[in-house]
PDB file of N, CA and C in Angstrom:
ATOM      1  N   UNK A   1     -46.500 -42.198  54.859  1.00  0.00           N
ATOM      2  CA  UNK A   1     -47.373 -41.087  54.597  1.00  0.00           C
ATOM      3  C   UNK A   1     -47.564 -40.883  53.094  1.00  0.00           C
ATOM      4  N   UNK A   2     -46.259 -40.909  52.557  1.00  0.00           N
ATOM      5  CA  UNK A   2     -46.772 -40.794  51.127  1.00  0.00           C
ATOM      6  C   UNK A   2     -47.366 -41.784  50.407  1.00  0.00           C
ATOM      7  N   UNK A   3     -47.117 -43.107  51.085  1.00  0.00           N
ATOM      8  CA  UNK A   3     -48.050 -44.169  50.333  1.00  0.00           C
ATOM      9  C   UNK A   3     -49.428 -43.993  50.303  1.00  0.00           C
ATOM     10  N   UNK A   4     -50.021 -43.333  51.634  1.00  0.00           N
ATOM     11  CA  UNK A   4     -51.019 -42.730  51.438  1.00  0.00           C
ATOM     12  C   UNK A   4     -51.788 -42.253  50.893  1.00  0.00           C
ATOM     13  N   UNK A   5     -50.861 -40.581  50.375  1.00  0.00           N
ATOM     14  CA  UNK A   5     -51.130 -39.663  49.767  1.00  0.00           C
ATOM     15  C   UNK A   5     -51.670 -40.312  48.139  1.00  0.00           C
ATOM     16  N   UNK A   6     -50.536 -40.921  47.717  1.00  0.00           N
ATOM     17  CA  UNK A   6     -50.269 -41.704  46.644  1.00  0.00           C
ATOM     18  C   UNK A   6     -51.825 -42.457  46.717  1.00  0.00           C
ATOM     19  N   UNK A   7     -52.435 -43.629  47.703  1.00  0.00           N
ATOM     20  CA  UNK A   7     -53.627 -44.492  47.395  1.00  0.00           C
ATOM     21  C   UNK A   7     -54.637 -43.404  47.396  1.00  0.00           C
ATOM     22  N   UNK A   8     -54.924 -42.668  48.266  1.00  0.00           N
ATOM     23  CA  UNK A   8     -55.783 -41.268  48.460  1.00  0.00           C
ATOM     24  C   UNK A   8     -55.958 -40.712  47.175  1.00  0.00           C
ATOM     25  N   UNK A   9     -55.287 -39.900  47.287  1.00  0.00           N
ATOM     26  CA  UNK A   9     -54.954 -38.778  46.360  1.00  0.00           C
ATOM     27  C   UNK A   9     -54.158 -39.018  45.116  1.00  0.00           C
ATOM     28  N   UNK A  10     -54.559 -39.742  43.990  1.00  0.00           N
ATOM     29  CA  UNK A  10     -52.931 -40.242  43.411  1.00  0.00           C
ATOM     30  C   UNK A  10     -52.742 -38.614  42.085  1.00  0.00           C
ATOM     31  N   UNK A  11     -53.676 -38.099  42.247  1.00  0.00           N
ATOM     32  CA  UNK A  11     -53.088 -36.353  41.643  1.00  0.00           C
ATOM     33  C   UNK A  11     -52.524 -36.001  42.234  1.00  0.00           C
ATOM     34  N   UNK A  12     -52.732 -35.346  43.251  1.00  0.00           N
ATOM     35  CA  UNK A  12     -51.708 -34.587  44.237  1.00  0.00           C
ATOM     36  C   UNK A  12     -50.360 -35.270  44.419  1.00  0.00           C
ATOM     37  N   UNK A  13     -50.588 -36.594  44.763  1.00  0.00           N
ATOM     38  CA  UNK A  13     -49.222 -36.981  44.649  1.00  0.00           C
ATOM     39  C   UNK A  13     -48.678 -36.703  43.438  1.00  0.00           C
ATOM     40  N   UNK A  14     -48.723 -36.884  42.281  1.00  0.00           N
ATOM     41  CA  UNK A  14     -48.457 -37.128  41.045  1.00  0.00           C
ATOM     42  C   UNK A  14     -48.053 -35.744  40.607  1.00  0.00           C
ATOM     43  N   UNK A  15     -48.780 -34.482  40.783  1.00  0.00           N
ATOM     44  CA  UNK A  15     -47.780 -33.479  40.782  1.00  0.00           C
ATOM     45  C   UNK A  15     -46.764 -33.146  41.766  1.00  0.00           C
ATOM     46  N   UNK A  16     -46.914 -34.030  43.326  1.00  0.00           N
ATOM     47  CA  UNK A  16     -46.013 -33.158  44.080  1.00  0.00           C
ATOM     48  C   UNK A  16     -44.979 -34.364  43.449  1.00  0.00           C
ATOM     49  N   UNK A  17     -45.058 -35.444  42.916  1.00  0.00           N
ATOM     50  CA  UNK A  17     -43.738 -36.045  42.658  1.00  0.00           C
ATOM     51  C   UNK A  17     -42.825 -35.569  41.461  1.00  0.00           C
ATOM     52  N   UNK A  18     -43.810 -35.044  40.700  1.00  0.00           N
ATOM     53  CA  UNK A  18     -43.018 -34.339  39.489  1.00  0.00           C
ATOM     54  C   UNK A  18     -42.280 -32.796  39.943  1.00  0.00           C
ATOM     55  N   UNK A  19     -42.929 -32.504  40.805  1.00  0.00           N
ATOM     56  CA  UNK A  19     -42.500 -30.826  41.704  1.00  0.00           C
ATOM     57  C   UNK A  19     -41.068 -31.288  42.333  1.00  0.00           C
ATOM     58  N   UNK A  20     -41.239 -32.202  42.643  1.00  0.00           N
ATOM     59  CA  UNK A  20     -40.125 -33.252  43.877  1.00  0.00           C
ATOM     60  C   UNK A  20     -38.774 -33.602  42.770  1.00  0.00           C
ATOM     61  N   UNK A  21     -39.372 -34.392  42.102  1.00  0.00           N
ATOM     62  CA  UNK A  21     -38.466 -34.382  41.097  1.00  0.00           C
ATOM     63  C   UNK A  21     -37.765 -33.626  40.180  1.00  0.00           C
ATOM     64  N   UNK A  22     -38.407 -32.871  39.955  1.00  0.00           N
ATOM     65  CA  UNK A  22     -37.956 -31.581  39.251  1.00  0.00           C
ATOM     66  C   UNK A  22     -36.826 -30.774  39.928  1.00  0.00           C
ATOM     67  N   UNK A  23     -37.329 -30.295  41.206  1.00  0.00           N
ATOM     68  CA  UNK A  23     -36.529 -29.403  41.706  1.00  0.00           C
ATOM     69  C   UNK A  23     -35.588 -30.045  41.901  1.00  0.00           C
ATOM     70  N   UNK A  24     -34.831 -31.377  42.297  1.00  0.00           N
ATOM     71  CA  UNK A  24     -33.997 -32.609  42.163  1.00  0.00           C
ATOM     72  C   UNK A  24     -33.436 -32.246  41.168  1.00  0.00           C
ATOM     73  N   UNK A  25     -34.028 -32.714  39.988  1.00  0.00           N
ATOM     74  CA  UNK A  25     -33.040 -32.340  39.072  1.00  0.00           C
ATOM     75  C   UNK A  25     -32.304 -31.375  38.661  1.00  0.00           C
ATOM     76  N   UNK A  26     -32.863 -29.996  38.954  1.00  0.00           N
ATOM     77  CA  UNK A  26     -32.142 -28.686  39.000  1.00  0.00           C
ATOM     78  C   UNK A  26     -31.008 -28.774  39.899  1.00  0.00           C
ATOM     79  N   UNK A  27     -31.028 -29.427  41.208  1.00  0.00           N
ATOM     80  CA  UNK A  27     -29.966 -29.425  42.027  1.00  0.00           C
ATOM     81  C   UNK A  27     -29.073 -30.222  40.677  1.00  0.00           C
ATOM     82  N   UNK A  28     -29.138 -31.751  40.538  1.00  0.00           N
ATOM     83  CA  UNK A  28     -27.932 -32.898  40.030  1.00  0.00           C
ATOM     84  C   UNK A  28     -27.824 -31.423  38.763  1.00  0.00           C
ATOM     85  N   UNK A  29     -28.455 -31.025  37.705  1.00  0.00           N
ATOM     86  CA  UNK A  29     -27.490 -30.465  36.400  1.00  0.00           C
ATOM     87  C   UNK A  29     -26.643 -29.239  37.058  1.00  0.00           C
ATOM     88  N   UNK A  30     -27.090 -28.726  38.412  1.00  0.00           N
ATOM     89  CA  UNK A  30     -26.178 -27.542  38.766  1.00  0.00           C
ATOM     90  C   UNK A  30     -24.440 -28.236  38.913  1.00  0.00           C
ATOM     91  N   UNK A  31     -24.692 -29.349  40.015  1.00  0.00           N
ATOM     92  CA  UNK A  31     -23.750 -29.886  40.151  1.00  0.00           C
ATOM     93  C   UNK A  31     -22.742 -30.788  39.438  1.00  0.00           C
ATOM     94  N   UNK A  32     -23.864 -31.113  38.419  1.00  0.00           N
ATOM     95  CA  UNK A  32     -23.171 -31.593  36.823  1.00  0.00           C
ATOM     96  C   UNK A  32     -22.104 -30.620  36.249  1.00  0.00           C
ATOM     97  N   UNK A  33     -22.686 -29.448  36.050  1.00  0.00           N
ATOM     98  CA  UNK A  33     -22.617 -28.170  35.195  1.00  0.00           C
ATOM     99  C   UNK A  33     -21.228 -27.784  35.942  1.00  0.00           C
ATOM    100  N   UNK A  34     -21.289 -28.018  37.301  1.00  0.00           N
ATOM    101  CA  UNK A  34     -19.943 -27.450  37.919  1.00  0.00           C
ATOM    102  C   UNK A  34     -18.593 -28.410  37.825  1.00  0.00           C
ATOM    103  N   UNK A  35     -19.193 -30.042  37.631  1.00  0.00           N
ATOM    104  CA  UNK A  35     -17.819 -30.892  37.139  1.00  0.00           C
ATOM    105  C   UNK A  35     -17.802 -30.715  36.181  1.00  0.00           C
ATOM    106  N   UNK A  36     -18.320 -30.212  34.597  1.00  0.00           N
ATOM    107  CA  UNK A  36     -17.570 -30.184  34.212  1.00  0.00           C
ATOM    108  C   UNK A  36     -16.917 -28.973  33.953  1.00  0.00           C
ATOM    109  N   UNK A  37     -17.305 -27.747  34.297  1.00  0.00           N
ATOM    110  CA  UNK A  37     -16.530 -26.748  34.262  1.00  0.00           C
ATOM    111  C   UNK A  37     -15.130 -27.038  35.112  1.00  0.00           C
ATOM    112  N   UNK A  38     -15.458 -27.433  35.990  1.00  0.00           N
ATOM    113  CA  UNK A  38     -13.978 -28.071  36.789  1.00  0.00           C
ATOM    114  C   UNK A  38     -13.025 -28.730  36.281  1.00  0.00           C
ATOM    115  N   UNK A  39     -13.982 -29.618  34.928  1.00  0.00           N
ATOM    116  CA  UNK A  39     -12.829 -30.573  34.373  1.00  0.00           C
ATOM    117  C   UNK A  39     -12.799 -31.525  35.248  1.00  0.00           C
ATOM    118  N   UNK A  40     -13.258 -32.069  35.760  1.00  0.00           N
ATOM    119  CA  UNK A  40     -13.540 -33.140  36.919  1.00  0.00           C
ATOM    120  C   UNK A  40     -14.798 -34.328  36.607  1.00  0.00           C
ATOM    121  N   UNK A  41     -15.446 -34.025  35.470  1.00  0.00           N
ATOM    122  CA  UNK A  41     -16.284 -34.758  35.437  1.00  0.00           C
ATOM    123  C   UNK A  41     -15.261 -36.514  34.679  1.00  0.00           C
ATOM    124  N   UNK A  42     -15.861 -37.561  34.776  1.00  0.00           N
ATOM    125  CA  UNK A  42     -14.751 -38.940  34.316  1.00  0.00           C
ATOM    126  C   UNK A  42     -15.650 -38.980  32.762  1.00  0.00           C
ATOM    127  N   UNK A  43     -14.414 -38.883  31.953  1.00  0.00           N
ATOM    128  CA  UNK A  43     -14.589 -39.398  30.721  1.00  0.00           C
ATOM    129  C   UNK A  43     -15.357 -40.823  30.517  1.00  0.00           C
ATOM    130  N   UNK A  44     -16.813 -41.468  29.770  1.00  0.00           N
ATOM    131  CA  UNK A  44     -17.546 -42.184  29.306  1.00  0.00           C
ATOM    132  C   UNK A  44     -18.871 -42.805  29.936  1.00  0.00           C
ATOM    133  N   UNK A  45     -18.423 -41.637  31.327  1.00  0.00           N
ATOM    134  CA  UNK A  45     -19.556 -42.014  32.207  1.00  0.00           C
ATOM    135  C   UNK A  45     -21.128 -41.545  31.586  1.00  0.00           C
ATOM    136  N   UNK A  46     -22.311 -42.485  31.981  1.00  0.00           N
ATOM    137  CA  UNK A  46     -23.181 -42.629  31.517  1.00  0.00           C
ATOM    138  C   UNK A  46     -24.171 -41.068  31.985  1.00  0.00           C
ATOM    139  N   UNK A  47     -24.382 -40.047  31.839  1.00  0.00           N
ATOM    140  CA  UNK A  47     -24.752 -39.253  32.592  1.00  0.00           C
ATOM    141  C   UNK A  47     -26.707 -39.852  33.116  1.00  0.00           C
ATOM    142  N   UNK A  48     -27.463 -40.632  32.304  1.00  0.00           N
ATOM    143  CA  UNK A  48     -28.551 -40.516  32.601  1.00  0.00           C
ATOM    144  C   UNK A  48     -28.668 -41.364  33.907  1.00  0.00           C
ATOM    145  N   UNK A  49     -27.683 -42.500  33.650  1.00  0.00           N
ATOM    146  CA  UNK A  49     -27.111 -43.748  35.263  1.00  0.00           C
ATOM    147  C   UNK A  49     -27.267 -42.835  36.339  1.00  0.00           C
ATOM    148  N   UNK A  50     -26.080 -41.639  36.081  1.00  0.00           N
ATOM    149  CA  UNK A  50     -25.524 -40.975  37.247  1.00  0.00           C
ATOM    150  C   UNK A  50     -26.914 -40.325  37.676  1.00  0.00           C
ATOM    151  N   UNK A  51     -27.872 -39.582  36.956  1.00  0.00           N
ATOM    152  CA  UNK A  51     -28.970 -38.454  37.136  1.00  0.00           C
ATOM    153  C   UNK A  51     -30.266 -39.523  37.809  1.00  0.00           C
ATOM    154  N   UNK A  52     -30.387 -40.917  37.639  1.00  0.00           N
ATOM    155  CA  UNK A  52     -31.249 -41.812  38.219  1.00  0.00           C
ATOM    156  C   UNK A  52     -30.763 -42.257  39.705  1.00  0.00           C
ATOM    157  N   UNK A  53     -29.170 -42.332  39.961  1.00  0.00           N
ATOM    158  CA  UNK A  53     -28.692 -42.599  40.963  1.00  0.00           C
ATOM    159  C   UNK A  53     -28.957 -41.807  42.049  1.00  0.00           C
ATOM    160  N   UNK A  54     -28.310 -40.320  41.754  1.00  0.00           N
ATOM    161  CA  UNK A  54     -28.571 -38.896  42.190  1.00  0.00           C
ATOM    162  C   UNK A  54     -30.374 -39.076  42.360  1.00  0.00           C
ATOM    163  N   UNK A  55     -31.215 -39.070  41.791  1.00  0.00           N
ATOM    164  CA  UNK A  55     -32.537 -38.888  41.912  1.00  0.00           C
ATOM    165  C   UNK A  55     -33.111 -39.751  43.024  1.00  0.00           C
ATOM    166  N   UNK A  56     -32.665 -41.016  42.426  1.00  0.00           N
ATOM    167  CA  UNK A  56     -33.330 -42.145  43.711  1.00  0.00           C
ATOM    168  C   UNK A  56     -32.561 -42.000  45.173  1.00  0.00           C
ATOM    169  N   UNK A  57     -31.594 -41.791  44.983  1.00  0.00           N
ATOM    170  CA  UNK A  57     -30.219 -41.434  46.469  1.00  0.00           C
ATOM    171  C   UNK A  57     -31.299 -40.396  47.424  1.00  0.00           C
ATOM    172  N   UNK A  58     -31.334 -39.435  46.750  1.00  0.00           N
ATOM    173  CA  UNK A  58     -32.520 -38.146  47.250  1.00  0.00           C
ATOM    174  C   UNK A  58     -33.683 -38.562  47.720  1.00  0.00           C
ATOM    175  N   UNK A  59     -34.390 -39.202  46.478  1.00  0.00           N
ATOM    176  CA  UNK A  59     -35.585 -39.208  46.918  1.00  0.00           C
ATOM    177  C   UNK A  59     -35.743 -40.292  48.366  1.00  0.00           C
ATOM    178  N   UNK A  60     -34.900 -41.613  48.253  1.00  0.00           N
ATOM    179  CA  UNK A  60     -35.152 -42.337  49.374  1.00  0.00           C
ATOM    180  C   UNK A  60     -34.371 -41.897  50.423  1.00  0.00           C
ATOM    181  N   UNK A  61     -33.288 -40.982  50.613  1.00  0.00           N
ATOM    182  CA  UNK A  61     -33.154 -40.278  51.768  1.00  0.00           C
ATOM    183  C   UNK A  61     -33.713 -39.911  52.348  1.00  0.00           C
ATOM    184  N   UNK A  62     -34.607 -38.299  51.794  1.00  0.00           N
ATOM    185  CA  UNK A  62     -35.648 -37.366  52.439  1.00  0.00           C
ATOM    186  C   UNK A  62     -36.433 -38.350  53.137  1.00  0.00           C
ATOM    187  N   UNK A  63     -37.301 -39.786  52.515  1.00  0.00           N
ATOM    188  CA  UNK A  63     -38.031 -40.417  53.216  1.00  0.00           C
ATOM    189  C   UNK A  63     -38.022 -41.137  54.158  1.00  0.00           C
ATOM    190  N   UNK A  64     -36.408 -41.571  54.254  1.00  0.00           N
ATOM    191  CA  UNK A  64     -36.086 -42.267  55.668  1.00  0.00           C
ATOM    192  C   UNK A  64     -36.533 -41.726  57.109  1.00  0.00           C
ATOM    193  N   UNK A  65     -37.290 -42.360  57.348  1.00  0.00           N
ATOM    194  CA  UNK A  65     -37.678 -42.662  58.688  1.00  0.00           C
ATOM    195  C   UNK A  65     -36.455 -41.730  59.879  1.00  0.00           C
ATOM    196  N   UNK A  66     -36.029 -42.695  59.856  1.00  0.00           N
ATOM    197  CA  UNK A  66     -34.595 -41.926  60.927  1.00  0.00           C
ATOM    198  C   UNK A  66     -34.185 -40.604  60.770  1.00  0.00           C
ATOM    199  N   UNK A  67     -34.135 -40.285  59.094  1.00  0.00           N
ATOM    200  CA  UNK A  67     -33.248 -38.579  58.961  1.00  0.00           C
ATOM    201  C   UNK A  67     -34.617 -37.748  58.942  1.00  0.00           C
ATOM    202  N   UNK A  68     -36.028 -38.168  59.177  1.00  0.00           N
ATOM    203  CA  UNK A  68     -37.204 -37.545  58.836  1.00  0.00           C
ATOM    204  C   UNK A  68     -37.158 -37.215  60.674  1.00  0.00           C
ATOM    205  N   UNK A  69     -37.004 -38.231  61.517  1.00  0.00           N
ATOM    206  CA  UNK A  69     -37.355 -37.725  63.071  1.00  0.00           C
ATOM    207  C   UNK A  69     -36.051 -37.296  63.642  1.00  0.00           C
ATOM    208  N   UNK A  70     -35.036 -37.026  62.962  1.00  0.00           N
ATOM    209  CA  UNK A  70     -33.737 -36.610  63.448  1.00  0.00           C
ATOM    210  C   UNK A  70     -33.727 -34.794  63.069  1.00  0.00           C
ATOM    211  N   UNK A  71     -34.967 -34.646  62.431  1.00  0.00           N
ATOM    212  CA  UNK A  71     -35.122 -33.427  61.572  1.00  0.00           C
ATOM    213  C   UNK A  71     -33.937 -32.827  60.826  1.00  0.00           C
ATOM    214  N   UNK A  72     -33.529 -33.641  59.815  1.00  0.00           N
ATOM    215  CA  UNK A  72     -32.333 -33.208  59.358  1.00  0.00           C
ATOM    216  C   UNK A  72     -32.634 -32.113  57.872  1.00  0.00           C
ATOM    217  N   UNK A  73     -33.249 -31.157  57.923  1.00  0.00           N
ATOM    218  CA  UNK A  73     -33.507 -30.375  56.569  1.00  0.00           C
ATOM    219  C   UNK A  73     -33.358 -31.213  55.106  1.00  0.00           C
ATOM    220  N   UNK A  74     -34.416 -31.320  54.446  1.00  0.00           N
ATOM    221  CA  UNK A  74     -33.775 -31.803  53.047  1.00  0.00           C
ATOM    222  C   UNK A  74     -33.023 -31.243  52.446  1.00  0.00           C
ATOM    223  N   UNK A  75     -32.738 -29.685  52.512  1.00  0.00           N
ATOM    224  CA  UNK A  75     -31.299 -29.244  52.132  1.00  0.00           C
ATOM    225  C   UNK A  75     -29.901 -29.375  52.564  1.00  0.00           C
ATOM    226  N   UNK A  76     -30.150 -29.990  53.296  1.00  0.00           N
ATOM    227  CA  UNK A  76     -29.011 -30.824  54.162  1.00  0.00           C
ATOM    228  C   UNK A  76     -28.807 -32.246  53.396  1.00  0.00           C
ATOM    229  N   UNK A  77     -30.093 -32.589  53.276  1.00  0.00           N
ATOM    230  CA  UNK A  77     -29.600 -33.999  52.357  1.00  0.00           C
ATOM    231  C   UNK A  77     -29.066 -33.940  51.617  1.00  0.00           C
ATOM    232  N   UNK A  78     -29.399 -33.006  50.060  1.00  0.00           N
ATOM    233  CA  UNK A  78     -29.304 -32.962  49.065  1.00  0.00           C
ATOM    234  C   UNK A  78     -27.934 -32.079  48.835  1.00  0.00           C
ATOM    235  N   UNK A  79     -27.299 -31.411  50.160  1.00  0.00           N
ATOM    236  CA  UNK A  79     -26.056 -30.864  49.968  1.00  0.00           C
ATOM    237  C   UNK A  79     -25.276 -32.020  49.940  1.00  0.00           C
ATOM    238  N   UNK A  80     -25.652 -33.076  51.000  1.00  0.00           N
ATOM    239  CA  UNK A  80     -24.340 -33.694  51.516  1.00  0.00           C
ATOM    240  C   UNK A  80     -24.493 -35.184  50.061  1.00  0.00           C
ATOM    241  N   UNK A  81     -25.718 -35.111  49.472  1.00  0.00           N
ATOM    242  CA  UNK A  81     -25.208 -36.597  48.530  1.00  0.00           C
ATOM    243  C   UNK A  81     -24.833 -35.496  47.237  1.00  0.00           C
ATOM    244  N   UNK A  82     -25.154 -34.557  47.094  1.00  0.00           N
ATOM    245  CA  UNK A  82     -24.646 -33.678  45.699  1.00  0.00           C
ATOM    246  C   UNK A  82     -23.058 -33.779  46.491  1.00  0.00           C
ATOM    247  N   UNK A  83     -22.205 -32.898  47.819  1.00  0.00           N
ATOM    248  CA  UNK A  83     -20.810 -33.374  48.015  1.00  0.00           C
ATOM    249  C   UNK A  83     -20.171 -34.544  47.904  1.00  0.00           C
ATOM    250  N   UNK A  84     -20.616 -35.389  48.141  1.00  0.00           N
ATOM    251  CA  UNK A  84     -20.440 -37.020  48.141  1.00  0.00           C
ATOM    252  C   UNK A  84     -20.134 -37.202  46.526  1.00  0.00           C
ATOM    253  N   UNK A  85     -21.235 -37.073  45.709  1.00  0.00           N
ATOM    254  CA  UNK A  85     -21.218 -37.599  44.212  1.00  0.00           C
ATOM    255  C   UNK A  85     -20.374 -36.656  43.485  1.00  0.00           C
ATOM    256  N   UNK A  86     -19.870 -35.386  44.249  1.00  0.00           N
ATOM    257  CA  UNK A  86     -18.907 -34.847  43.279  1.00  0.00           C
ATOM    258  C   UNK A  86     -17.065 -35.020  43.948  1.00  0.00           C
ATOM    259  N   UNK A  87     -17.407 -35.467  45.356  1.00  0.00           N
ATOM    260  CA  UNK A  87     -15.873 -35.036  45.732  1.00  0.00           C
ATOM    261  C   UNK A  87     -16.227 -36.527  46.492  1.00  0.00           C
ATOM    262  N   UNK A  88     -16.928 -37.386  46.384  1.00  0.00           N
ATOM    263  CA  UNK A  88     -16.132 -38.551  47.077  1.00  0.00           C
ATOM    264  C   UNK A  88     -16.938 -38.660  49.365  1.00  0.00           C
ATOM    265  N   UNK A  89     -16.307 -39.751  50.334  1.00  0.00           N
ATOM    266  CA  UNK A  89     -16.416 -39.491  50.900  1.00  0.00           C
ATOM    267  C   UNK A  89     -15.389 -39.443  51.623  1.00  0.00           C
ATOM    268  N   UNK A  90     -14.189 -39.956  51.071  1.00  0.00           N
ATOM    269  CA  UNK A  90     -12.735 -39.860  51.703  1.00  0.00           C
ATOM    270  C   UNK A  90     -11.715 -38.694  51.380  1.00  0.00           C
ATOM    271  N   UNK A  91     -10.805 -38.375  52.388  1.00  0.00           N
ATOM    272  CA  UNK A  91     -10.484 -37.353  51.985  1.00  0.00           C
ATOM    273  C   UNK A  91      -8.885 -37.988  51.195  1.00  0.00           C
ATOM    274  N   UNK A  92      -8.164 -37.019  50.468  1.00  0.00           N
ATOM    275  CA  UNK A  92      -7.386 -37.335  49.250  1.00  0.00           C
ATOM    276  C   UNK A  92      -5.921 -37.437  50.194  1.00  0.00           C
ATOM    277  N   UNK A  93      -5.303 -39.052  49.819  1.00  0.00           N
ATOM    278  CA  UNK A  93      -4.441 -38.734  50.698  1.00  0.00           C
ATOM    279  C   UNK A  93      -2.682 -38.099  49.964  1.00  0.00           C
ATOM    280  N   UNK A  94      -2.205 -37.674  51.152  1.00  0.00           N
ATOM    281  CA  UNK A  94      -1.200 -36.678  50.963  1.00  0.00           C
ATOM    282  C   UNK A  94      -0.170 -37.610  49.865  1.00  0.00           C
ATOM    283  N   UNK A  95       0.463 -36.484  48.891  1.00  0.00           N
ATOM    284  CA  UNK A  95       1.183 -37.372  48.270  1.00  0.00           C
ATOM    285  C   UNK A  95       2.949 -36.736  49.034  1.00  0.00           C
ATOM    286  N   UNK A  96       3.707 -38.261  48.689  1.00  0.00           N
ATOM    287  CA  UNK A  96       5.292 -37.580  49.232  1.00  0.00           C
ATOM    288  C   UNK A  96       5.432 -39.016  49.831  1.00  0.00           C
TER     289      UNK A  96
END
């Protein structure tokens, strides 16, 4: 559909991708903003790597086919790869 929109329309696309993107990025610096207040963020990591990873992770989620007819909310997406990229997907095992 959006390839569509995109051959069609390539304005409309072109702001809704910057709208798309944008609001994206407000999510990744919130969740930035909170490692490092945590002190959790890893010393020498590249932040613009991480903010392209985070961006493209999103954007080709929402569009998948499968999580698009499974109706899974894009705020659902964007919770669960913002949890993922800050805490991992395994849980921490017990020390002793």
């Amino acid at each position: 559909m959006f390839d569509e929109i995109h051959r069609l329309y390539p304005e409309v696309y072109e702001g809704f991708r910057v709208a798309r993107e944008t609001a994206i990025d407000i999510v990744f610096q919130q969740a930035l903003a909170a490692a490092k207040r945590d002190g959790s963020l890893r010393k020498g990591l590249n932040q613009e790597v991480v903010r392209a990873i985070f961006l493209s992770g999103v954007v080709r989620l929402i569009e998948t086919p499968s999580l698009i007819s499974s109706n899974i909310a894009p705020e659902e997406i964007v919770a669960t790869v913002t949890m993922v990229f800050r805490h991992g997907i395994l849980k921490d095992k017990p020390t002793g």
